[in-house]
PDB file of N, CA and C in Angstrom:
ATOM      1  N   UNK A   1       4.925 -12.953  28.660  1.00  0.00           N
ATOM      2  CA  UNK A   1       5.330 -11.859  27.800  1.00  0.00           C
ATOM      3  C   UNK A   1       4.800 -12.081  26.394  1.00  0.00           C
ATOM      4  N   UNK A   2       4.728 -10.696  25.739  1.00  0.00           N
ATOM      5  CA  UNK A   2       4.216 -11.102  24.399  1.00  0.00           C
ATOM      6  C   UNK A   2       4.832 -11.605  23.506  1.00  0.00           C
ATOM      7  N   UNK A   3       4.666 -11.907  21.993  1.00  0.00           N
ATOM      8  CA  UNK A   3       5.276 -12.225  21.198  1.00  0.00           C
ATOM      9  C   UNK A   3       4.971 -11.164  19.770  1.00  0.00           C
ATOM     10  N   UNK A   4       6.030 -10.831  19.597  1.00  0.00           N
ATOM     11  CA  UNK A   4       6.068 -10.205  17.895  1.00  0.00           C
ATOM     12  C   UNK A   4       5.882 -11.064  17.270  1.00  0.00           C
ATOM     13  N   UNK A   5       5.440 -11.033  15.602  1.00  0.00           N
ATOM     14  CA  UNK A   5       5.584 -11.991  14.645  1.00  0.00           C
ATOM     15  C   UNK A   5       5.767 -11.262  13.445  1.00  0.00           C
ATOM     16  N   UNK A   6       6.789 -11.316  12.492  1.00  0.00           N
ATOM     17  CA  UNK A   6       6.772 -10.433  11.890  1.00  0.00           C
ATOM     18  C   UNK A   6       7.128 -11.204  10.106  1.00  0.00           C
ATOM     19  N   UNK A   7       5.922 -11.177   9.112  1.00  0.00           N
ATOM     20  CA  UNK A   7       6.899 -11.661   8.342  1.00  0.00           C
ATOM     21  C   UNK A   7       6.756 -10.703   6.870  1.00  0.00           C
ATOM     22  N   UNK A   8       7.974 -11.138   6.429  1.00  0.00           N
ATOM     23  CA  UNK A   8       7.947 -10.073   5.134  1.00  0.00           C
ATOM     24  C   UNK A   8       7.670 -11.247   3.435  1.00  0.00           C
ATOM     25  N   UNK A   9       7.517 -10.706   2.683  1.00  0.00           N
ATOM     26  CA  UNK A   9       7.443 -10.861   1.459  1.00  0.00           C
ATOM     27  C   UNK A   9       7.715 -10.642   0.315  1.00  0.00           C
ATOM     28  N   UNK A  10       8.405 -11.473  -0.485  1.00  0.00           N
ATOM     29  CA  UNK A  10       8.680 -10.778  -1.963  1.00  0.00           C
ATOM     30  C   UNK A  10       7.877 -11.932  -2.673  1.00  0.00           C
ATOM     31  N   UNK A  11       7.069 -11.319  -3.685  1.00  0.00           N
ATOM     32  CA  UNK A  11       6.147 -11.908  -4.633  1.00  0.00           C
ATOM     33  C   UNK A  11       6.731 -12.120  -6.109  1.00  0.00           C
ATOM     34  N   UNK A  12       6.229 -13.414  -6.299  1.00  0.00           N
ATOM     35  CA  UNK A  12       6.498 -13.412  -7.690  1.00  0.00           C
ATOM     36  C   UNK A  12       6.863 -12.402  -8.903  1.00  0.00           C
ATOM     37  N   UNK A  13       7.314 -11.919  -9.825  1.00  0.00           N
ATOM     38  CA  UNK A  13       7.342 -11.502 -10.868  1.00  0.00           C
ATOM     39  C   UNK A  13       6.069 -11.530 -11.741  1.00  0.00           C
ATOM     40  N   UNK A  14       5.162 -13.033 -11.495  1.00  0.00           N
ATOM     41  CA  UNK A  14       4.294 -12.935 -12.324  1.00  0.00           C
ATOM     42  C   UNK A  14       2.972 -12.426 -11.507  1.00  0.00           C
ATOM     43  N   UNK A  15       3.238 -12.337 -10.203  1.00  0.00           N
ATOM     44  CA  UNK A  15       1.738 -11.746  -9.308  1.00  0.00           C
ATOM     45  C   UNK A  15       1.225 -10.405 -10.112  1.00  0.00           C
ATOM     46  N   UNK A  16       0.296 -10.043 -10.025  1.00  0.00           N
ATOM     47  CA  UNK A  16      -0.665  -9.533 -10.392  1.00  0.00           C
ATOM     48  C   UNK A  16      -0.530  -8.371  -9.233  1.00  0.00           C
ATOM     49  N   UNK A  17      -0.937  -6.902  -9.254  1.00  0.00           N
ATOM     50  CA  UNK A  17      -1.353  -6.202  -8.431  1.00  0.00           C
ATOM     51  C   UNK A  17      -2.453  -6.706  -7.607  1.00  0.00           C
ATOM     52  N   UNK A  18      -3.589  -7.317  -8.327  1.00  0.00           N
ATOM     53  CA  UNK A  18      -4.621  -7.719  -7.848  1.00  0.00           C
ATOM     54  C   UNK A  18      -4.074  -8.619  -6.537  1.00  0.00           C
ATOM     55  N   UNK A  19      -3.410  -9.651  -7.208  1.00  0.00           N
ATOM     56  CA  UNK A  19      -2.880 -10.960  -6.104  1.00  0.00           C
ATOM     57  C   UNK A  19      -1.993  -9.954  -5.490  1.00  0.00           C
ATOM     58  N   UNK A  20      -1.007  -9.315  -5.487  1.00  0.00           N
ATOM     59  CA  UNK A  20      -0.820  -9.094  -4.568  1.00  0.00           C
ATOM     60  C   UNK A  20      -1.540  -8.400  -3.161  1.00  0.00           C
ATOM     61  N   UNK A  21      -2.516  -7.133  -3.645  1.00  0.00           N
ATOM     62  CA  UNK A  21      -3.357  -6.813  -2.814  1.00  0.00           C
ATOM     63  C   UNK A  21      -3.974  -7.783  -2.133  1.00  0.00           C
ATOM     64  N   UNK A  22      -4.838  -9.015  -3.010  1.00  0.00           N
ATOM     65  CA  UNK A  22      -5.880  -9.879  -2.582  1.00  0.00           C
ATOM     66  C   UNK A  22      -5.098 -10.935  -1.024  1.00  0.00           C
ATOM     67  N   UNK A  23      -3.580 -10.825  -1.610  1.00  0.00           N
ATOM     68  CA  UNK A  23      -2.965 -11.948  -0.510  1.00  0.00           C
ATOM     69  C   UNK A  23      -2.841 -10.732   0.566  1.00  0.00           C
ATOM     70  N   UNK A  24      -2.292  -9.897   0.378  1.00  0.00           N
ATOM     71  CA  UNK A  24      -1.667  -8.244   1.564  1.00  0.00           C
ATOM     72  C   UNK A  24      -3.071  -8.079   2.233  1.00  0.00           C
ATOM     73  N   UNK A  25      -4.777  -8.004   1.834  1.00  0.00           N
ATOM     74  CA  UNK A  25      -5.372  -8.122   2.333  1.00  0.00           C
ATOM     75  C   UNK A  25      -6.069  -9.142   3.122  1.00  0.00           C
ATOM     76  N   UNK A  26      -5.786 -10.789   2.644  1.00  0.00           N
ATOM     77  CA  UNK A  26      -6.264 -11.728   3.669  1.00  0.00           C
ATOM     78  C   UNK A  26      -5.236 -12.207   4.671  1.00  0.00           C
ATOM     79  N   UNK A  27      -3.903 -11.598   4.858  1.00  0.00           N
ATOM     80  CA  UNK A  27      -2.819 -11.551   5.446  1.00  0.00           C
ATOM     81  C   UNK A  27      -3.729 -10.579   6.810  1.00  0.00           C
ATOM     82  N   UNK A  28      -3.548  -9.970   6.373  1.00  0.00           N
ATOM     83  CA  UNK A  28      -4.368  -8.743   7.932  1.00  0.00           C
ATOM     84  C   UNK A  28      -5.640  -9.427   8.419  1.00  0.00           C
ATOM     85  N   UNK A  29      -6.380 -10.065   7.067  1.00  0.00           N
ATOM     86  CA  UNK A  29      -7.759 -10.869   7.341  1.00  0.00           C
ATOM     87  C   UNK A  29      -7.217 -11.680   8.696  1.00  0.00           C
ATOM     88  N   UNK A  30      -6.266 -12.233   8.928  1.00  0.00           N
ATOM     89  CA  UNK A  30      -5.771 -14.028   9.756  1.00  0.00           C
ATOM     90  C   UNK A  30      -6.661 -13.331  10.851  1.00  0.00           C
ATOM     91  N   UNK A  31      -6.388 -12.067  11.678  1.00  0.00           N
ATOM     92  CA  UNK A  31      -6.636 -11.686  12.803  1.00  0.00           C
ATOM     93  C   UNK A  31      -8.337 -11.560  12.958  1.00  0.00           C
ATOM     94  N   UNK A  32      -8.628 -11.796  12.124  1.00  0.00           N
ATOM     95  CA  UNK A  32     -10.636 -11.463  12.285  1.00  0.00           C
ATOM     96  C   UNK A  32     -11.302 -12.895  12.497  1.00  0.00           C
ATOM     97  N   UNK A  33     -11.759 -12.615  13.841  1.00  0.00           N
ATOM     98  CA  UNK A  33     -12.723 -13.839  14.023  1.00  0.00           C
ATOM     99  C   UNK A  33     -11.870 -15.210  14.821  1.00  0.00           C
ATOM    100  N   UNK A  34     -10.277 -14.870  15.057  1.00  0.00           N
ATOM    101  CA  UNK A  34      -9.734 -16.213  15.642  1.00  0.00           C
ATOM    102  C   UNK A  34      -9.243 -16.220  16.613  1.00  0.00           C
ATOM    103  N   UNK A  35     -10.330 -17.382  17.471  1.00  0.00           N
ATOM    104  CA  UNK A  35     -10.885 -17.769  18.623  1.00  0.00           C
ATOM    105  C   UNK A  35      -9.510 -19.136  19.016  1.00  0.00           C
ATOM    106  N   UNK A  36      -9.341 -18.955  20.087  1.00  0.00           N
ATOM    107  CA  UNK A  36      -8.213 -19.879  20.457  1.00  0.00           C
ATOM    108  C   UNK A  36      -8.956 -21.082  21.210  1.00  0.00           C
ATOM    109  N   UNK A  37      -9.140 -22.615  20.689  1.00  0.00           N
ATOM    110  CA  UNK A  37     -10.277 -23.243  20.812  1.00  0.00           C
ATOM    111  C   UNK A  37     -10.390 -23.479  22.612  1.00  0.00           C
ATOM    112  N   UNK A  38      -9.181 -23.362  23.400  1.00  0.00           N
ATOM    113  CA  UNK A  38      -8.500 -23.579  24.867  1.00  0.00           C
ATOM    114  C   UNK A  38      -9.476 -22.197  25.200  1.00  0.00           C
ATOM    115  N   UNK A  39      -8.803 -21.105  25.262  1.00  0.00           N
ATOM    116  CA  UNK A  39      -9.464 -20.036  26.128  1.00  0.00           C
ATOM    117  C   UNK A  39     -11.002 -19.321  25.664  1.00  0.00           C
ATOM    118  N   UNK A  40     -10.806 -19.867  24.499  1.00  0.00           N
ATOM    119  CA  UNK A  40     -12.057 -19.411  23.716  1.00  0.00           C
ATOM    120  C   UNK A  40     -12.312 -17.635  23.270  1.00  0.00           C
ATOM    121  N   UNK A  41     -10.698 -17.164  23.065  1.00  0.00           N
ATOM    122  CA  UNK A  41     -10.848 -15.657  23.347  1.00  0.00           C
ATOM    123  C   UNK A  41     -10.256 -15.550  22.211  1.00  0.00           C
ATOM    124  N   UNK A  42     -10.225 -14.241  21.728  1.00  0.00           N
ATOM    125  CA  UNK A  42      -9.369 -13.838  20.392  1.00  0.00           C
ATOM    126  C   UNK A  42      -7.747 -13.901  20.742  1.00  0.00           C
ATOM    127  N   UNK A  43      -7.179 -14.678  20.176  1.00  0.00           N
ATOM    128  CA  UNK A  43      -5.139 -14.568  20.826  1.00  0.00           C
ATOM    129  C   UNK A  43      -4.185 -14.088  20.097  1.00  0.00           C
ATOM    130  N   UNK A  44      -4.663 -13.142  18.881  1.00  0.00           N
ATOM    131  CA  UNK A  44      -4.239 -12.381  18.030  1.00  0.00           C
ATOM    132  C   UNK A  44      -4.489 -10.986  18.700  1.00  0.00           C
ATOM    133  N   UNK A  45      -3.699 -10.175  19.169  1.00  0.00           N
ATOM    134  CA  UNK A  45      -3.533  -8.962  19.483  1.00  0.00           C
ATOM    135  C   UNK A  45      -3.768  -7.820  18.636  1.00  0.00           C
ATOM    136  N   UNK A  46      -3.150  -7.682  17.812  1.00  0.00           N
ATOM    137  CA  UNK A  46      -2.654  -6.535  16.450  1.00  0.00           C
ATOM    138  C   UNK A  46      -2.312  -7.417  15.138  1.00  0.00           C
ATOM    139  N   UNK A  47      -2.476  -6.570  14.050  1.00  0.00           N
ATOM    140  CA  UNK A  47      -2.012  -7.268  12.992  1.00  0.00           C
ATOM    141  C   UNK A  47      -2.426  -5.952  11.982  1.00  0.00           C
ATOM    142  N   UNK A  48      -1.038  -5.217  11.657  1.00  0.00           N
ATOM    143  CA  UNK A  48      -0.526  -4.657  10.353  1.00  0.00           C
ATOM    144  C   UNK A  48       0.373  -4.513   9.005  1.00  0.00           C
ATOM    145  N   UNK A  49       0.618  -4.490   8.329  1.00  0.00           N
ATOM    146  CA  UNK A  49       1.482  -4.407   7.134  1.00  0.00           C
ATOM    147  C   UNK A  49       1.496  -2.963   6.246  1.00  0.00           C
ATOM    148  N   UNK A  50       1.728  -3.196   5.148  1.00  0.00           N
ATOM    149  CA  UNK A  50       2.340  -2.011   4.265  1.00  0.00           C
ATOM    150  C   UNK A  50       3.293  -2.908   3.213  1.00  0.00           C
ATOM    151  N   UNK A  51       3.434  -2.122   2.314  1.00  0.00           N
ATOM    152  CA  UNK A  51       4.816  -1.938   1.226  1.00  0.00           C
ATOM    153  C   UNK A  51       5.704  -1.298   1.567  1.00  0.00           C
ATOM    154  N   UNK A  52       6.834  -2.497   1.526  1.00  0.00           N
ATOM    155  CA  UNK A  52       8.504  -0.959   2.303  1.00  0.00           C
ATOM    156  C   UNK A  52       8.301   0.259   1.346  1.00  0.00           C
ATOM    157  N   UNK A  53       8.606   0.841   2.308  1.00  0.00           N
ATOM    158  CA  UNK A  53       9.095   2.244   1.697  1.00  0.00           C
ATOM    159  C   UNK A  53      10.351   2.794   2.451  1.00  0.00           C
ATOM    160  N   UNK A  54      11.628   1.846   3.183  1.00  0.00           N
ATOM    161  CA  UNK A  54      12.355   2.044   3.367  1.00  0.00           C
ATOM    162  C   UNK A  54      13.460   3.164   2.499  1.00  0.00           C
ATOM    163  N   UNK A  55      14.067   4.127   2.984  1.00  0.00           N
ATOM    164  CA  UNK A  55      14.959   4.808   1.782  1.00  0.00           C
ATOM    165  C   UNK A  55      16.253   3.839   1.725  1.00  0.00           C
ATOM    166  N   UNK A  56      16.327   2.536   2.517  1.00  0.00           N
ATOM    167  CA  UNK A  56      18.009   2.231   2.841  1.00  0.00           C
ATOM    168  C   UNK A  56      18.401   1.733   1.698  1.00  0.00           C
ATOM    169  N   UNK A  57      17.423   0.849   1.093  1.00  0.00           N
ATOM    170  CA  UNK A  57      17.447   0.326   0.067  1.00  0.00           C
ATOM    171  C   UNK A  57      18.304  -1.270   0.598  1.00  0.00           C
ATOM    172  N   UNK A  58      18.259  -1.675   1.382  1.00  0.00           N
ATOM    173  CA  UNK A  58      18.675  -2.675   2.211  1.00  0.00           C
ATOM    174  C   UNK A  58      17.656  -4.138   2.134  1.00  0.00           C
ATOM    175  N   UNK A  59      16.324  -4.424   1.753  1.00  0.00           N
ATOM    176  CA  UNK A  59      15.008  -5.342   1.317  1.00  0.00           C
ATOM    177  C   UNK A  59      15.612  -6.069   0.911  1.00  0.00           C
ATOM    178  N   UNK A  60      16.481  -6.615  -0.142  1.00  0.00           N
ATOM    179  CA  UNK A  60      16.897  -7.702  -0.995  1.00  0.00           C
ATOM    180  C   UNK A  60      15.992  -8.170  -1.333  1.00  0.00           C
ATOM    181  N   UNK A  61      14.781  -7.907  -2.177  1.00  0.00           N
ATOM    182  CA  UNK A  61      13.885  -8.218  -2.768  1.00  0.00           C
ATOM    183  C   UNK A  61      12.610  -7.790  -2.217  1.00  0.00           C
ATOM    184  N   UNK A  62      12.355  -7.882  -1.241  1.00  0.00           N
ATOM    185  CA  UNK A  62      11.233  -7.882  -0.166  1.00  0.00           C
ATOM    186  C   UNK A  62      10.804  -6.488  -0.035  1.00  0.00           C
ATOM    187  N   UNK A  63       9.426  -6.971  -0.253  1.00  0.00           N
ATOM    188  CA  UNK A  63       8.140  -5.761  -0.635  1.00  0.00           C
ATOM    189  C   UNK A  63       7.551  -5.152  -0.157  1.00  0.00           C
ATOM    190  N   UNK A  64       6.842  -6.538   1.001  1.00  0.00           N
ATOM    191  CA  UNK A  64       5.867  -6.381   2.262  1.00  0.00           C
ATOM    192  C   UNK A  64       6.132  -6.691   3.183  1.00  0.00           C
ATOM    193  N   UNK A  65       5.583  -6.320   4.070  1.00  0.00           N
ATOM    194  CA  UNK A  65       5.826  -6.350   5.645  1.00  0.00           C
ATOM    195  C   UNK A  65       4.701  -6.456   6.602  1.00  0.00           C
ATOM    196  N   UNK A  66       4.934  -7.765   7.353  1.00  0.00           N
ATOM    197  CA  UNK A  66       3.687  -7.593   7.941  1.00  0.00           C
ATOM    198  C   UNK A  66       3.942  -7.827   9.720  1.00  0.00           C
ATOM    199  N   UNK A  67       3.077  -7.802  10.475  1.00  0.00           N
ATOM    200  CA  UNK A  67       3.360  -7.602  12.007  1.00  0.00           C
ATOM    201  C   UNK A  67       2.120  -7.976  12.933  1.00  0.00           C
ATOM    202  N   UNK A  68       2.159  -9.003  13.429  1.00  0.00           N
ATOM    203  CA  UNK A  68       1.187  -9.345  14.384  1.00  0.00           C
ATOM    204  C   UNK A  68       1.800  -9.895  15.725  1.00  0.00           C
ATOM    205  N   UNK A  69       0.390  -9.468  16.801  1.00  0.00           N
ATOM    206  CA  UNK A  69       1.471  -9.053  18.089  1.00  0.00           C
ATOM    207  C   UNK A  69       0.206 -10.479  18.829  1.00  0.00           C
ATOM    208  N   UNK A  70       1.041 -11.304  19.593  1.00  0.00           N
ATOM    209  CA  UNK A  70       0.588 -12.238  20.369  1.00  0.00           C
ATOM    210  C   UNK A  70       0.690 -12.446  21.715  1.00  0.00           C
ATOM    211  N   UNK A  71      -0.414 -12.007  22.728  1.00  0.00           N
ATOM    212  CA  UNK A  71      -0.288 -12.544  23.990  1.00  0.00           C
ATOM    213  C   UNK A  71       0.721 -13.258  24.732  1.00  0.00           C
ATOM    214  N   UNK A  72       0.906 -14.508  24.018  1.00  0.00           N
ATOM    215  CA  UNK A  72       1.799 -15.525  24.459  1.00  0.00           C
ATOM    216  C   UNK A  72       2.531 -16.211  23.558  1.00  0.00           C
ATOM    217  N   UNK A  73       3.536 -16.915  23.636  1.00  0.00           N
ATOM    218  CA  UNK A  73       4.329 -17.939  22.480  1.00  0.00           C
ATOM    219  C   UNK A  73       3.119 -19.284  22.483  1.00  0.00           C
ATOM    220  N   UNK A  74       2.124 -19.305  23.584  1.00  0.00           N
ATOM    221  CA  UNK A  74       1.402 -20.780  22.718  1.00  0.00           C
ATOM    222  C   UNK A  74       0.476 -19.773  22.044  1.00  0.00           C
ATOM    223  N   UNK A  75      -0.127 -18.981  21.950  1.00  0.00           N
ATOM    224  CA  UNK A  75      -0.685 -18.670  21.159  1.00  0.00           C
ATOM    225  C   UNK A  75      -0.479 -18.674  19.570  1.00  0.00           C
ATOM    226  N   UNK A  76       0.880 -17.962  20.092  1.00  0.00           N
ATOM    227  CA  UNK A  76       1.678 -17.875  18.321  1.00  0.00           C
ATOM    228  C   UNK A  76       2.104 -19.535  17.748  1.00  0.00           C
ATOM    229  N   UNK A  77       2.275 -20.337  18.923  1.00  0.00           N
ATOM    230  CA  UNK A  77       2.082 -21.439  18.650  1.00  0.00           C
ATOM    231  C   UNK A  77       1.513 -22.352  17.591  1.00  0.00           C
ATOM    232  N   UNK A  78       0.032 -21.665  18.908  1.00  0.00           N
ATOM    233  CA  UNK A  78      -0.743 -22.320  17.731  1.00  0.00           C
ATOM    234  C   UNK A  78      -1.326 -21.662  16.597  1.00  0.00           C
ATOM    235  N   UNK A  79      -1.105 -20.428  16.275  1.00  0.00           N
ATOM    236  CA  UNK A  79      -1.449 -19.532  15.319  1.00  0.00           C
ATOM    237  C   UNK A  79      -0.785 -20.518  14.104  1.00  0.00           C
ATOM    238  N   UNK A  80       0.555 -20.607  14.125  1.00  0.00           N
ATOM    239  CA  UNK A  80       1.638 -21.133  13.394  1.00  0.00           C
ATOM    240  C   UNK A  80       1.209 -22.580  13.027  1.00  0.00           C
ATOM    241  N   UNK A  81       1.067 -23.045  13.877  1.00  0.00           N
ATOM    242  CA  UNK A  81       1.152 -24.911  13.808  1.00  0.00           C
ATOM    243  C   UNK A  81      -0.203 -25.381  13.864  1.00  0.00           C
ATOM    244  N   UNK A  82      -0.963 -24.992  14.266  1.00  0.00           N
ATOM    245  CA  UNK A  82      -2.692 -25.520  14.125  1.00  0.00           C
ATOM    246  C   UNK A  82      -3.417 -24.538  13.486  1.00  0.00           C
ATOM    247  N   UNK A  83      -3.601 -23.399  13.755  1.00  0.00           N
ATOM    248  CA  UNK A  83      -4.727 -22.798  13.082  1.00  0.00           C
ATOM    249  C   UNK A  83      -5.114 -23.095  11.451  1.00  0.00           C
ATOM    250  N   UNK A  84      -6.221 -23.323  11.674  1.00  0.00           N
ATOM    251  CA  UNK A  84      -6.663 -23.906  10.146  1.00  0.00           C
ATOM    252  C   UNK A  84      -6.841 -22.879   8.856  1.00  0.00           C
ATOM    253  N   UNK A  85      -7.711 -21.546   9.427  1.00  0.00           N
ATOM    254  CA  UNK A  85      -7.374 -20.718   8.079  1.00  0.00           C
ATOM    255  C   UNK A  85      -6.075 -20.219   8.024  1.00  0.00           C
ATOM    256  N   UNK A  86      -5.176 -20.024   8.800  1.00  0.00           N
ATOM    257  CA  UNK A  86      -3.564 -19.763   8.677  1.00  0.00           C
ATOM    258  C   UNK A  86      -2.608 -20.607   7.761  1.00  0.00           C
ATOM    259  N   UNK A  87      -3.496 -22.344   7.576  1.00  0.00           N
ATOM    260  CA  UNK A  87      -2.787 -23.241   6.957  1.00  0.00           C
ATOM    261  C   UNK A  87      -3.535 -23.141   5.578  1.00  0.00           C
ATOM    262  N   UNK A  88      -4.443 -22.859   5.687  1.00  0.00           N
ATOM    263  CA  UNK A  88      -5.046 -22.791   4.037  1.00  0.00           C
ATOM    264  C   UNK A  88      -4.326 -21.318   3.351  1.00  0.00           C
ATOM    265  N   UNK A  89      -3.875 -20.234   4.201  1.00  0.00           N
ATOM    266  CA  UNK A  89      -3.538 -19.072   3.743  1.00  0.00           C
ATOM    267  C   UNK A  89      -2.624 -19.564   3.216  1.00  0.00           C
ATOM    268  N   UNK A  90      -1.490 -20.253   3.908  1.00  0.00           N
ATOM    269  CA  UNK A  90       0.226 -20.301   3.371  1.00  0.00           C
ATOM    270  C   UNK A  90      -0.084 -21.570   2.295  1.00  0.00           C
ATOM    271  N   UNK A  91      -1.119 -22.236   2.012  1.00  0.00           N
ATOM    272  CA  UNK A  91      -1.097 -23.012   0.809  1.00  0.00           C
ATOM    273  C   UNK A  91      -1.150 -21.412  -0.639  1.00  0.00           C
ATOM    274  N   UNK A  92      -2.576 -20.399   0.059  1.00  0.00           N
ATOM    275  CA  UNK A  92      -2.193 -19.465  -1.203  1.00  0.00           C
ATOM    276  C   UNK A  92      -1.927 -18.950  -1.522  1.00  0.00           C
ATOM    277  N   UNK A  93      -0.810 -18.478  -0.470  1.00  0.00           N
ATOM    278  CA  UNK A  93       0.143 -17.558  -0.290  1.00  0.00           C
ATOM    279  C   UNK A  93       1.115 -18.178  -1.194  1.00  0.00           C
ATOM    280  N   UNK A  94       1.725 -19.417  -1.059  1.00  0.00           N
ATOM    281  CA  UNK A  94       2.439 -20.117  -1.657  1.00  0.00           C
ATOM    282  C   UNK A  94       2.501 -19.941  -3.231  1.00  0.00           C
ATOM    283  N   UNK A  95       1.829 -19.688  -3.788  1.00  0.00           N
ATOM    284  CA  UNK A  95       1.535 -19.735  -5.413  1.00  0.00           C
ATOM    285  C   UNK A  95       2.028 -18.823  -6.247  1.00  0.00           C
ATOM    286  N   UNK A  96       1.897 -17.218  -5.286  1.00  0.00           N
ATOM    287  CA  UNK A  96       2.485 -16.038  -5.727  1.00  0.00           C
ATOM    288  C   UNK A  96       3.736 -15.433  -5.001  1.00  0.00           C
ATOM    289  N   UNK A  97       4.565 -16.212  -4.083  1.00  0.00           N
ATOM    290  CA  UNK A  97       5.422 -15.842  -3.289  1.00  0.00           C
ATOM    291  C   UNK A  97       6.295 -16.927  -4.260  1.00  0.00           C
ATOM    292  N   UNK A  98       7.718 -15.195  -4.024  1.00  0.00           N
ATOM    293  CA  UNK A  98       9.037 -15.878  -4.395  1.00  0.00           C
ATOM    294  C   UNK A  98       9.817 -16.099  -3.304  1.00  0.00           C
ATOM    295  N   UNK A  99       9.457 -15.589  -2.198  1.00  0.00           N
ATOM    296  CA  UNK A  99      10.446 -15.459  -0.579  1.00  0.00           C
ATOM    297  C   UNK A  99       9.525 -15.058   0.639  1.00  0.00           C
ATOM    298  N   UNK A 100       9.692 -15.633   1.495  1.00  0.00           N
ATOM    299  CA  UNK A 100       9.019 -15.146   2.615  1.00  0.00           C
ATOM    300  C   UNK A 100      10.272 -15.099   3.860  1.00  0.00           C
ATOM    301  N   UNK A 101      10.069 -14.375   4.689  1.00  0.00           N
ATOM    302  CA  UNK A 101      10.762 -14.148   5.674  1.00  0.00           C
ATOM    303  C   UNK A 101      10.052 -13.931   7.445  1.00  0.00           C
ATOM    304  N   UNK A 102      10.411 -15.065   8.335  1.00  0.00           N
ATOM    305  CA  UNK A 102       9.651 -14.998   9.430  1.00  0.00           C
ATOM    306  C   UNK A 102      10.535 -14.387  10.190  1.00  0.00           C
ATOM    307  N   UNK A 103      10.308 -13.580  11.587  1.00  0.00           N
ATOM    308  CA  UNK A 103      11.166 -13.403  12.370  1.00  0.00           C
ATOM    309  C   UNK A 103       9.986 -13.050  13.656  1.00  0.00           C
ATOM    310  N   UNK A 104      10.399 -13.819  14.697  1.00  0.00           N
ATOM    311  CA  UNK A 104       9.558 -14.069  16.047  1.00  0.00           C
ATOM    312  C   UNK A 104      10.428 -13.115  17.260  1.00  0.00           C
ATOM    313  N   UNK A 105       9.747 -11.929  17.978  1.00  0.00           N
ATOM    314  CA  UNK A 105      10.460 -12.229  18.968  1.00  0.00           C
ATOM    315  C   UNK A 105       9.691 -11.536  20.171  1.00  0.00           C
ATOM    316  N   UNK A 106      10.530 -11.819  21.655  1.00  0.00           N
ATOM    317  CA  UNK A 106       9.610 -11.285  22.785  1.00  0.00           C
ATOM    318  C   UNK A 106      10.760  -9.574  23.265  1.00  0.00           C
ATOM    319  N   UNK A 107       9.933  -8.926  22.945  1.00  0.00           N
ATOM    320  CA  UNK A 107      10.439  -7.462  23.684  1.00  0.00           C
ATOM    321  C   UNK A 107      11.955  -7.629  24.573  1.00  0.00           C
ATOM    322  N   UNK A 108      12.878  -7.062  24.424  1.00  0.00           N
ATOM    323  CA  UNK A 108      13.585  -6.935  25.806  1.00  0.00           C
ATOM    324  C   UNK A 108      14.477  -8.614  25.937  1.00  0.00           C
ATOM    325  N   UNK A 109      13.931  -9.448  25.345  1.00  0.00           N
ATOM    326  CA  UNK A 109      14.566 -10.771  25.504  1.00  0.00           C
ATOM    327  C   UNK A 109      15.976 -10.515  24.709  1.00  0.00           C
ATOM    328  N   UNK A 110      17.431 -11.020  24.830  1.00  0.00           N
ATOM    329  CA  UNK A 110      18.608 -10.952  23.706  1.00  0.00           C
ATOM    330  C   UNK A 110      19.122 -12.430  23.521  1.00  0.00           C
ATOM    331  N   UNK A 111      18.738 -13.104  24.491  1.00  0.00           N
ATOM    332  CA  UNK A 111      19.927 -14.278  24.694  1.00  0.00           C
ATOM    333  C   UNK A 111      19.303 -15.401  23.710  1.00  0.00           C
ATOM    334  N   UNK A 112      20.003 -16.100  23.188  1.00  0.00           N
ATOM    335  CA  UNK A 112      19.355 -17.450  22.525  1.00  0.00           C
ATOM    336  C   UNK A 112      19.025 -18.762  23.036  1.00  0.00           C
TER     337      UNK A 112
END
């Protein structure tokens, strides 16, 4: 079964429009070009975001939103825990982020 991945963002105070775009755009970048070194196939499915534009007003800070859809949990696996431009991202992601928020899950699954 697949895996959702979904994470959101609230950015610094001092980010920049620029930084924020520049990170909101190499965020969607993760999915271009990555080859899973085992099957040798792309194991990134989908991958979109946006700025809430929720009316609930419910965010508690949080700006962006992002969503990438994975084949399998080793994939997301290793998306998470090995992939190398994924680990250089969250070093520069890190710089202009005040909060990040992950949330993983498989369709239809409830139980813990």
């Amino acid at each position: 079964m697949g895996v959702t991945h979904i994470v959101l963002f609230q950015f610094k105070a001092s980010a920049s429009s620029e930084d924020i775009n520049d990170i909101s755009q190499r965020m969607l970048g993760l999915k271009n070009n990555r080859i899973h070194p085992m099957s040798k196939k792309p194991y990134i499915k989908s991958a979109s975001g946006g700025t809430d534009n929720s009316p609930e007003g419910a965010k508690n800070g949080l700006t962006h939103a992002f969503v990438m859809e994975f084949e399998t949990a080793e994939d997301r696996d290793y998306y998470v825990n090995e992939e190398p431009v994924h680990d250089e991202f969250k070093k520069l992601v890190g710089k202009v982020l005040e909060k990040a928020v992950v949330a993983d899950f498989t369709a239809g699954v409830f139980k813990l």
